[in-house]
Every structure is written in C-alpha cells, then in structure tokens.
C-alpha atoms as a PDB file:
ATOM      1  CA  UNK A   1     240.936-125.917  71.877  1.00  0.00           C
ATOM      2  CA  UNK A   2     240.560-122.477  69.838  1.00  0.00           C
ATOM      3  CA  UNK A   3     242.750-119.146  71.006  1.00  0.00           C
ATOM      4  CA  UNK A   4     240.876-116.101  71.726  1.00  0.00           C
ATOM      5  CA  UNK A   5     242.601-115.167  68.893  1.00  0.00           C
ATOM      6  CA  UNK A   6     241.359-117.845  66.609  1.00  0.00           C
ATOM      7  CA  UNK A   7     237.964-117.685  67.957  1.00  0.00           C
ATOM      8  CA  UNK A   8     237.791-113.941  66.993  1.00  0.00           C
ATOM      9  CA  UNK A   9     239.218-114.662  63.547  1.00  0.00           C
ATOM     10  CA  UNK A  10     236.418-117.162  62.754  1.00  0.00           C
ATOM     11  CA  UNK A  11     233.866-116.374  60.358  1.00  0.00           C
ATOM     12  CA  UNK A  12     231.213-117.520  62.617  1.00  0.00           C
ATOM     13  CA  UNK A  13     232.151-115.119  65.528  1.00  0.00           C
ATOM     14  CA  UNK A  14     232.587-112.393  63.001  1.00  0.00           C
ATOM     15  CA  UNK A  15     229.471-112.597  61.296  1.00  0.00           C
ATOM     16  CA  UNK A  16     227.377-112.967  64.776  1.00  0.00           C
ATOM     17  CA  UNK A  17     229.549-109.926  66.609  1.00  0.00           C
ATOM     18  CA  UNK A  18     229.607-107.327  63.797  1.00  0.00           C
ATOM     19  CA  UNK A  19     225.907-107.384  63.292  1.00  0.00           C
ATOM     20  CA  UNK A  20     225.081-107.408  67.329  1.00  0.00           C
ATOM     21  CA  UNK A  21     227.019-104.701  66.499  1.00  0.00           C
ATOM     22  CA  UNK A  22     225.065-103.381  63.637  1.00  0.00           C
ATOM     23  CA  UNK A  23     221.470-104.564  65.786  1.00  0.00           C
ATOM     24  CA  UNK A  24     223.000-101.810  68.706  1.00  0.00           C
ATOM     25  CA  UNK A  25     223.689 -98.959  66.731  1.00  0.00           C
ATOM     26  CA  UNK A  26     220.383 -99.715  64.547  1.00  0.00           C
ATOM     27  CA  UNK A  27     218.374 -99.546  67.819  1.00  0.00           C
ATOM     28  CA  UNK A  28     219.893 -95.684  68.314  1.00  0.00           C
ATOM     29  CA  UNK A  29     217.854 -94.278  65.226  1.00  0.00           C
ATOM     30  CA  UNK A  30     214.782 -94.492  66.625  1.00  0.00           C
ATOM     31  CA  UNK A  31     216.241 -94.186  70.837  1.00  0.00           C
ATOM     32  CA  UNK A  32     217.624 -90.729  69.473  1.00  0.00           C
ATOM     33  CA  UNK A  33     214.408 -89.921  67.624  1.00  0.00           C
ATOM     34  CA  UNK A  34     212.413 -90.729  70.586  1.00  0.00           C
ATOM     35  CA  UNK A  35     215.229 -89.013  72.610  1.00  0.00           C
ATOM     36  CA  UNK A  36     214.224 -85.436  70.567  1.00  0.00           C
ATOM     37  CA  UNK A  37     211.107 -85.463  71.867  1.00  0.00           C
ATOM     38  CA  UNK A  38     211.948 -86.340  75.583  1.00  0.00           C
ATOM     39  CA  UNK A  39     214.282 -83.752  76.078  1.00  0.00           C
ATOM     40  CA  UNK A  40     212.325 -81.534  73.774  1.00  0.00           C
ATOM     41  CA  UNK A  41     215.153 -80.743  71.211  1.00  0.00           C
ATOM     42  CA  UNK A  42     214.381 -78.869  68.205  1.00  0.00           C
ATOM     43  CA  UNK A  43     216.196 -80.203  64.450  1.00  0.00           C
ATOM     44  CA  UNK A  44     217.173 -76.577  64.519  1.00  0.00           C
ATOM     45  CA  UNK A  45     219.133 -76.402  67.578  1.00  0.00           C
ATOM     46  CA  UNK A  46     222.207 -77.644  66.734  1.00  0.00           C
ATOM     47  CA  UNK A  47     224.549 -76.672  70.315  1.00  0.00           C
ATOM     48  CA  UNK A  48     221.981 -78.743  72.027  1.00  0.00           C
ATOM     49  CA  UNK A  49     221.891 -81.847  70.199  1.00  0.00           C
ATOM     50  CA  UNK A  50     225.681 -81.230  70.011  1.00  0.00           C
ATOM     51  CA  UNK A  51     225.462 -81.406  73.826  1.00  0.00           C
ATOM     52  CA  UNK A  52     222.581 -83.702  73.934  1.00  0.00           C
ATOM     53  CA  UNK A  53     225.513 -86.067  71.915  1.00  0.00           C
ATOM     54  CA  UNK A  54     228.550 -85.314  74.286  1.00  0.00           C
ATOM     55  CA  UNK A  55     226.465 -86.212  77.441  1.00  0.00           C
ATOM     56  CA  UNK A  56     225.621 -89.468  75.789  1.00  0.00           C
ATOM     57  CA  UNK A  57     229.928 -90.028  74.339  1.00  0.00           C
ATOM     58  CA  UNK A  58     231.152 -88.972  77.473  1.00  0.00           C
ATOM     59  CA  UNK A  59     228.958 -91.332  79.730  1.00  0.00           C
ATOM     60  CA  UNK A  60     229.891 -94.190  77.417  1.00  0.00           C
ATOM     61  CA  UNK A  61     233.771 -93.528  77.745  1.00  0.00           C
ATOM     62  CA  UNK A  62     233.220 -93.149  81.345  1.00  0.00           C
ATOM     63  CA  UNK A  63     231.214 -96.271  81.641  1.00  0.00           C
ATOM     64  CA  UNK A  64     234.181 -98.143  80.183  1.00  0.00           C
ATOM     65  CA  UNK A  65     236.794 -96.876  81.546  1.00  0.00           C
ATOM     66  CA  UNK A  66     234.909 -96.991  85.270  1.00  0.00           C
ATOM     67  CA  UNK A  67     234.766-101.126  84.164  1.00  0.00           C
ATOM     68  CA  UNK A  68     238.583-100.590  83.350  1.00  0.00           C
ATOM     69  CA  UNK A  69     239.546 -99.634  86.808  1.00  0.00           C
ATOM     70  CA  UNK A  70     237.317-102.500  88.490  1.00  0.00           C
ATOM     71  CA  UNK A  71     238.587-104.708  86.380  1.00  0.00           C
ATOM     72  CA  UNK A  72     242.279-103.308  87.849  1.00  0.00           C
ATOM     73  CA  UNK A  73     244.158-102.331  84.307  1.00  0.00           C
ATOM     74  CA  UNK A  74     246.039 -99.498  84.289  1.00  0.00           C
ATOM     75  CA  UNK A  75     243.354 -96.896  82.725  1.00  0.00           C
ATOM     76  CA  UNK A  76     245.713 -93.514  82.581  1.00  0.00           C
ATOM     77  CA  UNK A  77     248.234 -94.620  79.705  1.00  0.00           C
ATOM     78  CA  UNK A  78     251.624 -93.267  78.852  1.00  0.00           C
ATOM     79  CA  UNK A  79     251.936 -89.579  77.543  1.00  0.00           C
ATOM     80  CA  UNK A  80     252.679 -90.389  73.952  1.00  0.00           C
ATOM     81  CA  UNK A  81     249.558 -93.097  73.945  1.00  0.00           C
ATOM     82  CA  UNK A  82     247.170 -90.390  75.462  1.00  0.00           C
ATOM     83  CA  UNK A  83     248.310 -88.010  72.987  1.00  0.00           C
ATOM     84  CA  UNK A  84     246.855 -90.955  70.068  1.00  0.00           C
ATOM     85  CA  UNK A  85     243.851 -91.782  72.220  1.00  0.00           C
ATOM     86  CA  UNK A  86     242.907 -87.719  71.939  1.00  0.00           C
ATOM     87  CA  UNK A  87     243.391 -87.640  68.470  1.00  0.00           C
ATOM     88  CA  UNK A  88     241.293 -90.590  67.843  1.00  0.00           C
ATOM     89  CA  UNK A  89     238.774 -89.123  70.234  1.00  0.00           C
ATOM     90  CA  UNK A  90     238.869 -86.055  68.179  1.00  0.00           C
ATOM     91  CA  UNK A  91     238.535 -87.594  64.797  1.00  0.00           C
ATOM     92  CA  UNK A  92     236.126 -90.674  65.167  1.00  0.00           C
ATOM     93  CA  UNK A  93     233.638 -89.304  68.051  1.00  0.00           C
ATOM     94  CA  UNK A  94     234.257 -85.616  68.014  1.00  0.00           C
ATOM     95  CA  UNK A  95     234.629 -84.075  64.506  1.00  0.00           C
ATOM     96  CA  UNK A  96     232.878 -87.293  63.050  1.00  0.00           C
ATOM     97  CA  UNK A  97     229.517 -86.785  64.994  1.00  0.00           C
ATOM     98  CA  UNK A  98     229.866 -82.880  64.920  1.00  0.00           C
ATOM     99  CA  UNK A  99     229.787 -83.422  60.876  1.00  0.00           C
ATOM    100  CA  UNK A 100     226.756 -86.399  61.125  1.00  0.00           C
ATOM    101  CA  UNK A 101     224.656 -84.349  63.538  1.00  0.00           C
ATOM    102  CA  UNK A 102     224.664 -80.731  61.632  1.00  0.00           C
ATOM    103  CA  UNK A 103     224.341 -82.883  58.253  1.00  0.00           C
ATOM    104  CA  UNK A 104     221.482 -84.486  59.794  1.00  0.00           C
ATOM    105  CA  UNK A 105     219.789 -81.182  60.533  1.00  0.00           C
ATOM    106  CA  UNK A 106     219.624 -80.443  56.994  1.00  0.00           C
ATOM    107  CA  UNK A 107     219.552 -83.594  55.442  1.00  0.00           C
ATOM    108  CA  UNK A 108     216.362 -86.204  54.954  1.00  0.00           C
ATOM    109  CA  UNK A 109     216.916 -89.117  56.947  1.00  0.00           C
ATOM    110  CA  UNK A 110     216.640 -91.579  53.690  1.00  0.00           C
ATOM    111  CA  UNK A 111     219.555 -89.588  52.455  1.00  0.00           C
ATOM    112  CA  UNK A 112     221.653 -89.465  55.400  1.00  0.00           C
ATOM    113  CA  UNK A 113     221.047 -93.619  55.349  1.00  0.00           C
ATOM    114  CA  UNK A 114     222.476 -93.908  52.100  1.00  0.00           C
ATOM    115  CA  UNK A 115     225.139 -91.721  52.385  1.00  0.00           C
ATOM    116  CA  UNK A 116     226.584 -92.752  55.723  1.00  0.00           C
ATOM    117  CA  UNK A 117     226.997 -96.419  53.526  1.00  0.00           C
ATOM    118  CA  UNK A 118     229.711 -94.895  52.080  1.00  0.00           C
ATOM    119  CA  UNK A 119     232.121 -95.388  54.792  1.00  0.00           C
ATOM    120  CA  UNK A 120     231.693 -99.055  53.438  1.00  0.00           C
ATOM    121  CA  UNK A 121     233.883 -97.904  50.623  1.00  0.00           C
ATOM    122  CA  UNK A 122     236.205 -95.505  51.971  1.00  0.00           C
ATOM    123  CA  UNK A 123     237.213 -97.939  54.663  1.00  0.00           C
ATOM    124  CA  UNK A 124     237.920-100.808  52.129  1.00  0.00           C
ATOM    125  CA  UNK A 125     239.539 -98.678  49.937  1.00  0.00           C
ATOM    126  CA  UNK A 126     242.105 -96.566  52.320  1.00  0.00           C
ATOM    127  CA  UNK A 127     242.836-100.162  53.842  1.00  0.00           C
ATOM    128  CA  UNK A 128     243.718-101.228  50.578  1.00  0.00           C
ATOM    129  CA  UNK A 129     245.993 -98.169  50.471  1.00  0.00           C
ATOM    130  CA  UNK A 130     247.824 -98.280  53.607  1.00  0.00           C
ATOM    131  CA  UNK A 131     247.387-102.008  55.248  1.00  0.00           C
ATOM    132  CA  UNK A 132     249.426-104.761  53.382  1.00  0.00           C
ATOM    133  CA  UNK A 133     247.409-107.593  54.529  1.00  0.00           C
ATOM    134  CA  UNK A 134     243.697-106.033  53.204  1.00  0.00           C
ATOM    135  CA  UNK A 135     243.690-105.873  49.447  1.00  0.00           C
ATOM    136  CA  UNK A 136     241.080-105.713  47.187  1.00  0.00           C
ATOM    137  CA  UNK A 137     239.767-108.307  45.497  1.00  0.00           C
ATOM    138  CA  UNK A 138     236.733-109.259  42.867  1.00  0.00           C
ATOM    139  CA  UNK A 139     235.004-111.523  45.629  1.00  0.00           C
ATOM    140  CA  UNK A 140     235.017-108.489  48.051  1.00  0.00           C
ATOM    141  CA  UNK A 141     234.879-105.521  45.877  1.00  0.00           C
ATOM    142  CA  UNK A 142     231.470-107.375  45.234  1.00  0.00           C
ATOM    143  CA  UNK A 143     230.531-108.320  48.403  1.00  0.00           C
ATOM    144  CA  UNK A 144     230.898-104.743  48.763  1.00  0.00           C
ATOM    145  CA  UNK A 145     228.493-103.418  45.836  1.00  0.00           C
ATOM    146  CA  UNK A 146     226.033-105.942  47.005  1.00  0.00           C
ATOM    147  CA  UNK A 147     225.780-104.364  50.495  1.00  0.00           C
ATOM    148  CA  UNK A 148     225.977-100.994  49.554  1.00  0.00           C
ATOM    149  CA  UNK A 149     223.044-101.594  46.869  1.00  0.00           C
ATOM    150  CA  UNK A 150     220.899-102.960  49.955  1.00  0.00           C
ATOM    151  CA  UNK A 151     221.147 -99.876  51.284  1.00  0.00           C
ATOM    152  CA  UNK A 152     219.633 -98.126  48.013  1.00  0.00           C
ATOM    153  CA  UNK A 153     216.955-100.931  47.731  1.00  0.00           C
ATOM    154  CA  UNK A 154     216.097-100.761  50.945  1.00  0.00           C
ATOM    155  CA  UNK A 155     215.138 -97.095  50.822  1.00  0.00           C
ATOM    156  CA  UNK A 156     213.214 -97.134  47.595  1.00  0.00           C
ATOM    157  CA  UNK A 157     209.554 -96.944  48.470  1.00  0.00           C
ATOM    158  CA  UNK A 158     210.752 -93.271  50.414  1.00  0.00           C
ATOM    159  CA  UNK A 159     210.953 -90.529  47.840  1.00  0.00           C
ATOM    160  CA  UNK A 160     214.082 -88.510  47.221  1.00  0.00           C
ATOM    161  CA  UNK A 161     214.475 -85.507  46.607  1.00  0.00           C
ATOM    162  CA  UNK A 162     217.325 -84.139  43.986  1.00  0.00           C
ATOM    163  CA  UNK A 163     218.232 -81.203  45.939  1.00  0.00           C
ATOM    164  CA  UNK A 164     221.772 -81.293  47.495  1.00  0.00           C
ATOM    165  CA  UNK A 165     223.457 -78.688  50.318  1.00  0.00           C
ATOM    166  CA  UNK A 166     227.293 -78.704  51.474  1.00  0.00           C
ATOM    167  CA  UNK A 167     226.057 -78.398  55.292  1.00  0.00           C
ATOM    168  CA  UNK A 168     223.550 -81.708  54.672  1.00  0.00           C
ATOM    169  CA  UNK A 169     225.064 -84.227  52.481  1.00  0.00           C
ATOM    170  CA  UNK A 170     228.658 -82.670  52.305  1.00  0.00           C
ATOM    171  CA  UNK A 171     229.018 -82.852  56.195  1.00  0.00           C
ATOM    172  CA  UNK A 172     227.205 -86.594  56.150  1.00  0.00           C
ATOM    173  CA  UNK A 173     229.394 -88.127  53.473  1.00  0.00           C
ATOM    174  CA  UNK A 174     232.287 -85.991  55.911  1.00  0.00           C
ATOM    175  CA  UNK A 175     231.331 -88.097  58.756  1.00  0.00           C
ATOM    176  CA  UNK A 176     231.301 -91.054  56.817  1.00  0.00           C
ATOM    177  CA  UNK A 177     235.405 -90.583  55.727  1.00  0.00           C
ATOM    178  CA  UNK A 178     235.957 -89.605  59.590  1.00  0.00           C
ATOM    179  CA  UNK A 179     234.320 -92.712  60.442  1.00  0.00           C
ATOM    180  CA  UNK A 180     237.065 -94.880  58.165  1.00  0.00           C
ATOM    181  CA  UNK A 181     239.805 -92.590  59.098  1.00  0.00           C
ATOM    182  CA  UNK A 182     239.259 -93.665  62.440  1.00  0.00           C
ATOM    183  CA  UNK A 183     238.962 -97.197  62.176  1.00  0.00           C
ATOM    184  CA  UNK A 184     241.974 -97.084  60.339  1.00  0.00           C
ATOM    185  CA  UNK A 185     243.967 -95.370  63.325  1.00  0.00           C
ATOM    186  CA  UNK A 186     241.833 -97.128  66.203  1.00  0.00           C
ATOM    187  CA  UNK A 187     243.165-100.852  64.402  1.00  0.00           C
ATOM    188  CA  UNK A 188     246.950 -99.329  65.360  1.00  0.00           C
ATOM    189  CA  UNK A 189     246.118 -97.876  69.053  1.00  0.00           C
ATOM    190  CA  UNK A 190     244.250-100.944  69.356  1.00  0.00           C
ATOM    191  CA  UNK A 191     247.242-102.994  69.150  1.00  0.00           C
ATOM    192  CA  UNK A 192     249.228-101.324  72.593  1.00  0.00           C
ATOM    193  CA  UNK A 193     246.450-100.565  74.053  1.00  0.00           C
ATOM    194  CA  UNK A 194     243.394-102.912  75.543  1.00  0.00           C
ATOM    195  CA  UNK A 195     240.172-102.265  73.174  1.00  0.00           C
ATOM    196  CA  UNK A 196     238.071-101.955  76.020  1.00  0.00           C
ATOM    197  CA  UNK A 197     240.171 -98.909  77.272  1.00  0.00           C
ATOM    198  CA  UNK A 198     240.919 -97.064  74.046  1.00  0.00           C
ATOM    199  CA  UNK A 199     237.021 -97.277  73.187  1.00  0.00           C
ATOM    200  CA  UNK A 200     236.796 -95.361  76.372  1.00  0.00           C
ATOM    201  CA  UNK A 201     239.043 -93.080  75.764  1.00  0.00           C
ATOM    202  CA  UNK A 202     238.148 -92.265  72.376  1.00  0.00           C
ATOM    203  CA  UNK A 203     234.344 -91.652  73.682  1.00  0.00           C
ATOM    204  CA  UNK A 204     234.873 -89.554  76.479  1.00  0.00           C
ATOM    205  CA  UNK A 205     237.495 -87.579  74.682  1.00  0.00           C
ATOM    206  CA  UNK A 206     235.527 -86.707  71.601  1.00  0.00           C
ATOM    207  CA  UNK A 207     232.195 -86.349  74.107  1.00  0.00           C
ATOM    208  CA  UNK A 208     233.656 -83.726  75.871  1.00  0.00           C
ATOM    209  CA  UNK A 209     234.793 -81.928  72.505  1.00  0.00           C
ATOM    210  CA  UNK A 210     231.395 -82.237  71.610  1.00  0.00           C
ATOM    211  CA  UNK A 211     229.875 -81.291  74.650  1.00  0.00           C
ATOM    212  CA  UNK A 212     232.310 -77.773  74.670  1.00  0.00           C
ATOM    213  CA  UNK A 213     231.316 -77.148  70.890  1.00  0.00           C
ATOM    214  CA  UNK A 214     227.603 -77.087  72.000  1.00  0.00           C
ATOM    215  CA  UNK A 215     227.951 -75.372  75.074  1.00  0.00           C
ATOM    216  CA  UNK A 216     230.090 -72.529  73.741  1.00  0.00           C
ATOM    217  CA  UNK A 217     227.926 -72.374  70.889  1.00  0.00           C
ATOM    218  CA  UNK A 218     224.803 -71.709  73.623  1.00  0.00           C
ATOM    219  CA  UNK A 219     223.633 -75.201  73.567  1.00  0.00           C
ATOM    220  CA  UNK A 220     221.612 -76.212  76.707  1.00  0.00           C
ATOM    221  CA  UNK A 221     220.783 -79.655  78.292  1.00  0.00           C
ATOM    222  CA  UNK A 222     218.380 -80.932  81.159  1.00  0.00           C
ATOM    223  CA  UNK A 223     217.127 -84.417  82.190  1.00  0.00           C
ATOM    224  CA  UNK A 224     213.190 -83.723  82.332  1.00  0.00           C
ATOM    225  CA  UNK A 225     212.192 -87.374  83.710  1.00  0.00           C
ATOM    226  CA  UNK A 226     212.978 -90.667  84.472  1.00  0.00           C
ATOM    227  CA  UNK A 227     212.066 -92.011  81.030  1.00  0.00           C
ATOM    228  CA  UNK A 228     214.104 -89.328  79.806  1.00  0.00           C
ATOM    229  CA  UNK A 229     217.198 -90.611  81.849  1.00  0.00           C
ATOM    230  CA  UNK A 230     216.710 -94.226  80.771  1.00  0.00           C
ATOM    231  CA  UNK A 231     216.434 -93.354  77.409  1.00  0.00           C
ATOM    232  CA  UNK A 232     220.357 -91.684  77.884  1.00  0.00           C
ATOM    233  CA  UNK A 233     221.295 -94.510  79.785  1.00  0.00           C
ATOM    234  CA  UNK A 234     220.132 -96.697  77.211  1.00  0.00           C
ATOM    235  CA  UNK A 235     222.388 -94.752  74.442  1.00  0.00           C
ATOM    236  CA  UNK A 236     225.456 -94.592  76.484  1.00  0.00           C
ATOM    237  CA  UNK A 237     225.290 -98.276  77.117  1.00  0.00           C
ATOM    238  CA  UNK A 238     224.884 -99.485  73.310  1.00  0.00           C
ATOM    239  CA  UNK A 239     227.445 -97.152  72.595  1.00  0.00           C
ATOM    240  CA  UNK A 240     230.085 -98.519  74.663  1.00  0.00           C
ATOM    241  CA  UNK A 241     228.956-101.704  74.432  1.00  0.00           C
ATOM    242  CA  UNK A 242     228.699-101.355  70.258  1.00  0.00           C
ATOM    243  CA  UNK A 243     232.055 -99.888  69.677  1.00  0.00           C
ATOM    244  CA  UNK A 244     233.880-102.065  72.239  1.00  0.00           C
ATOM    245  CA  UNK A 245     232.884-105.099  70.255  1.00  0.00           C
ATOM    246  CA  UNK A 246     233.755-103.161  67.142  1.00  0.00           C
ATOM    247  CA  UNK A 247     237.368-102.265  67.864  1.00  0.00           C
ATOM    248  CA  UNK A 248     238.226-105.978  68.711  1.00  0.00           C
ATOM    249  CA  UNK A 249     237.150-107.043  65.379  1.00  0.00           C
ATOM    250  CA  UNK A 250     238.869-104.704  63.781  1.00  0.00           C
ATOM    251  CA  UNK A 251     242.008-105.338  65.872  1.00  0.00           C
ATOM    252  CA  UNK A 252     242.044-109.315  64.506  1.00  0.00           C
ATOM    253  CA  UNK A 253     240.850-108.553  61.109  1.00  0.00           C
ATOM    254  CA  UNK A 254     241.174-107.165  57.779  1.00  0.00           C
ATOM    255  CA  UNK A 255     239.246-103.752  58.564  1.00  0.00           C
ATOM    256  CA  UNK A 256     237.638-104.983  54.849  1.00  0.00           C
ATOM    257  CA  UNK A 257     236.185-107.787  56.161  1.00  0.00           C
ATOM    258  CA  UNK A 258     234.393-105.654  58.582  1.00  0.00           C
ATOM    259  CA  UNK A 259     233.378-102.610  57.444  1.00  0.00           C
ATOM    260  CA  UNK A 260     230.924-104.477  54.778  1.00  0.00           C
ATOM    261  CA  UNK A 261     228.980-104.954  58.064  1.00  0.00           C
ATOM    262  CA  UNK A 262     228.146-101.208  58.038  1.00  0.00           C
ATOM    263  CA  UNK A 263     225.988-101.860  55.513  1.00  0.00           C
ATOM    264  CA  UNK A 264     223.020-103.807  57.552  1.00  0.00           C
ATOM    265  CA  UNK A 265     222.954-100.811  60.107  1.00  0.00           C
ATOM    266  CA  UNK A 266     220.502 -98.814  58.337  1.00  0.00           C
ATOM    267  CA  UNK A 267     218.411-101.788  57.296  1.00  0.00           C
ATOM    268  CA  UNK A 268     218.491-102.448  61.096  1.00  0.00           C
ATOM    269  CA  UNK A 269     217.450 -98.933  61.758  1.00  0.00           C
ATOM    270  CA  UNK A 270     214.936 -98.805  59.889  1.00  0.00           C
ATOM    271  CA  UNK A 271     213.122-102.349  60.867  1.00  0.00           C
ATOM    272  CA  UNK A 272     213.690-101.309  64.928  1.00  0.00           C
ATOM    273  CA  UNK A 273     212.116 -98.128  63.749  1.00  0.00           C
ATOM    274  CA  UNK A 274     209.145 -99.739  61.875  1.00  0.00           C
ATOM    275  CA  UNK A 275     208.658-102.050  65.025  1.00  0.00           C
ATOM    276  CA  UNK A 276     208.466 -99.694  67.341  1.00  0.00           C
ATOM    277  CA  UNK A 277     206.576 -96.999  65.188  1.00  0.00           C
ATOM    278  CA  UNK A 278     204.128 -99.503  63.548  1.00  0.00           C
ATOM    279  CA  UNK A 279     204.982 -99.196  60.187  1.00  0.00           C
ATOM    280  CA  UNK A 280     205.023-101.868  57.771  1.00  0.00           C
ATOM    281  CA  UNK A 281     208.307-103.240  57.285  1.00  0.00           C
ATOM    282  CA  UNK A 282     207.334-106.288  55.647  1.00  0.00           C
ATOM    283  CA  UNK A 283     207.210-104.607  51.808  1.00  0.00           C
ATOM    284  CA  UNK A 284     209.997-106.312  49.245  1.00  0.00           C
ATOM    285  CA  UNK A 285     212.515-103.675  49.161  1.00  0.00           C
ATOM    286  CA  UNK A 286     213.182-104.754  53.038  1.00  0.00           C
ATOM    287  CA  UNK A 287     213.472-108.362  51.714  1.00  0.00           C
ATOM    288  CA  UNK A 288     215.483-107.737  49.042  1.00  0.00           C
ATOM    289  CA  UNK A 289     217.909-105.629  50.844  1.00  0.00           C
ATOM    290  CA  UNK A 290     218.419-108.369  53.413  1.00  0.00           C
ATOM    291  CA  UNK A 291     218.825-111.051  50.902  1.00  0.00           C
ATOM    292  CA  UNK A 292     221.822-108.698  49.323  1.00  0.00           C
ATOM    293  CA  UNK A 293     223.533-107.318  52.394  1.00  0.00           C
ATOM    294  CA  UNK A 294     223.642-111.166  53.151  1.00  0.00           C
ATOM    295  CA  UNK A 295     225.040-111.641  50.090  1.00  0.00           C
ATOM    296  CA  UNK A 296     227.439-109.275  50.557  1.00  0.00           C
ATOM    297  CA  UNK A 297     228.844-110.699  54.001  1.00  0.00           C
ATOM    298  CA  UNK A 298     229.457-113.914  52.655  1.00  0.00           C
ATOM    299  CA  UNK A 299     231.255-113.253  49.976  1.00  0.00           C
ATOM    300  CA  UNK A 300     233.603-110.577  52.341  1.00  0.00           C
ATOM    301  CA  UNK A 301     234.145-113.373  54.825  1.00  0.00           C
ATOM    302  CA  UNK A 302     234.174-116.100  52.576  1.00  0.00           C
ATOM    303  CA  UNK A 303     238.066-116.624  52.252  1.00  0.00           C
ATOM    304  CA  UNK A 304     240.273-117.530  55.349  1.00  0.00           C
ATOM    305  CA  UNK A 305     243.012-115.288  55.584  1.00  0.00           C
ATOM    306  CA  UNK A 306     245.631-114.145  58.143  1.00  0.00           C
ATOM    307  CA  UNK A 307     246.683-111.179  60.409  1.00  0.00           C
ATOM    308  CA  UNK A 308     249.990-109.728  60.408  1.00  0.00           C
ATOM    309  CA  UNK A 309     250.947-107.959  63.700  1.00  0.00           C
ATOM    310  CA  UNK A 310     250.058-104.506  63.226  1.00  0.00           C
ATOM    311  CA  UNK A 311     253.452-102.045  63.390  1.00  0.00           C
END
C-alpha cells in the first residue's frame, strides 16, 4: 500500500491536484469581476478593492484555521514560527496582492495574464538557485517554454497594446516574483508546520495587512445582498481550499515541478470566463494553448525524482 507521502509524490496525484488547483483560482477571474459589480467597486478605487481583497484573505485564513481548532491541532504556534508565518503572510498575500491589484487597475487584463506567467520562471529559476534537489534541466526548462508560450497563444486573438507603466506591468510582474518568493519560503514553514495551518496563517495575516492598507488609505466596504455575500463566500472558500492543496504539493515536491502548473490558470480563467459570459471559447488559439500547456506538464513531471528533507 502507497504512503501519503508516496501518493502525493505521484505524477498522477500531482497532475490532477495542481490543476484543481489551477480550475479554483481560474474560477476567481470572473467571481471577482462579477464581484466589482455586486459590491459596486470602481477600477479606480484602489483602498476598496484593497479592502474588498483583505475581507476575502482574512475569511479564508480564518476558515482554516477555525477547521484547525475542530480538528484539535494546536493552531497558535511557537513565537519564532509566528514570527515566519507573518512574514510569509506579508510577502505572499499582503505585498503580493497589494502589487497584483494596483497593477491590475492600470493594466489590460490580457497583459496582466501574460505577465503573472512569469512567476513560472522566477520560481523554477530561484529554486534552481537555492534548493539542491530542483535543478534545471533541458526536459523542464522546456516544459517550461511550452507552458509559458500557451499563455501568449492563448491570448492572441485580444489586441495588445505597446504602451507600458511602472504602476501596471511593473507592479504585476512585482506580484509575480512575490508570488515565487513565497513559495520558496512557504516549502520551509511548511515543513514544521501543518500546511493546512500555515495556509491559514499566511491568509489571514496578509488579509488583515491588506485590509489596514485600504482602510487607512479611505477604502470602504459593505455587503449589499445575499448574492453579494455568496459571491465572498465563494472566494474565501476557493482560496483556502486552492492554496491549501497548493502548499502540500509544494511541501513533497520539487517547487519546479509545480509551478509549470501556473501556467493553465489563465487558460482556465479565461474558458470559466467565456462560459459564464457567452463568449466563444472554442477559436484555435484556446486549442492550441491547451495542447502546449499539456505539453509542458508532461515533460515537468515526466522524470521520477526524490525529496530531500527540507532544513
């Protein structure tokens, strides 16, 4: 009979988890468009969708760690692990969405697709860097091209625009580093402390950064309706849910192996979106960039390989 271990270590499990994964956060472009127009946010107010964001990061954490203390673990952890669970907080919910949300205000959202792709990259590289067991190699640096160029296929029957700002696509391609930064340090924490729990942590702790940034900065927030409610609930549960699932990979595998996975979530976003807006979504770039991001997986995950204990 398989470990938990070597269940979550087979290629099989990885594949079908990462893009669940990549199906939940997908689902959240066109929840938070929708979500806009419920709680009747403006692009231009930044403090509220900062707040808008913290509501929904904080619920998640709480959500989590609420299922922590049912589940009878010990959710308040030592002083020297809380003081790593608020830096990770900090980094890969607070300063990460802070930078996604403002680039997003003056951004295009084919841009902002491409661009958050690049966390692909920075992720594989830095792990290559600073993990001994996650090297590069031909078969995933091209796995890697292949998924990232899905992403560029997959957006070319949108025109784009040459014009380029720091507070658009500097702060996007920003969030994207955060993003790998954090995975990076999450795969460590991850190691003393149950995923479940740190995911928590790390949500409510950036949340409420996120939710003082907005507030100070004269952000406001009310629930107008019940759609409007299940809409939030909706978005705190995928997120918890989403990067729950995403820290245990990551904590018994080569972060390289996963992060190509980033690469399906905007072609996931942007089916969900053409479902549930009516567009047509059956053109070839869509095609195409689902036969390369496949591509792309297989050859990441192709190889076995095995996991050192983390120091």
């Amino acid at each position: 009979m398989n470990s938990p271990l070597s269940r979550l270590q087979d290629r099989r499990v990885v594949v079908a988890i990462a893009l669940l994964c990549c199906l939940l956060w997908g689902s959240a472009v066109p929840a938070v468009k929708y979500g806009y127009e419920l709680f009747a946010l403006a692009p231009s107010d930044t403090p509220s969708i900062m707040v808008f964001a913290g509501v929904r990061f904080v619920l998640a954490g709480a959500m989590l760690l609420l299922f922590g203390l049912i589940r009878a673990q010990r959710v308040v952890q030592p002083p020297a692990q809380m003081s790593r669970l608020l830096l990770l907080g900090l980094v890969s919910t607070g300063a990460q969405y802070l930078f996604f949300y403002v680039g997003l205000a003056h951004s295009t959202g084919v841009k902002v697709s491409i661009i958050s792709a690049t966390s692909t990259f920075f992720s594989v590289l830095l792990a290559h860097f600073l993990l001994a067991n996650d090297r590069l190699s031909w078969q995933r640096v091209i796995g890697c091209l292949l998924g990232f160029s899905s992403v560029l296929i997959v957006n070319l029957a949108s025109p784009i625009d040459n014009s380029i700002s720091f507070l658009g696509e500097g702060f996007v391609l920003a969030a994207a580093l955060l993003f790998s930064i954090g995975t990076l340090y999450g795969r460590g924490i991850s190691q003393q402390v149950d995923t479940g729990l740190m995911t928590g942590w790390q949500l409510l702790l950036g949340g409420l950064a996120l939710l003082s940034v907005g507030l100070l900065a004269g952000g406001h927030f009310s629930v107008p309706s019940v759609g409007a409610a299940v809409l939030l609930a909706y978005l705190a549960a995928i997120s918890a849910l989403a990067f729950s699932l995403w820290g245990l990979l990551l904590k018994h595998n080569p972060v390289g192996v996963v992060a190509i996975f980033n690469c399906a979530i905007p072609i996931f976003g942007i089916s969900l979106s053409g479902v549930i807006l009516g567009e047509n979504i059956v053109q070839w770039n869509n095609l195409a960039a689902l036969a390369l991001v496949t591509s792309g997986i297989w050859l990441v995950t192709a190889r076995k390989y095995s996991v050192p204990p983390v120091s």
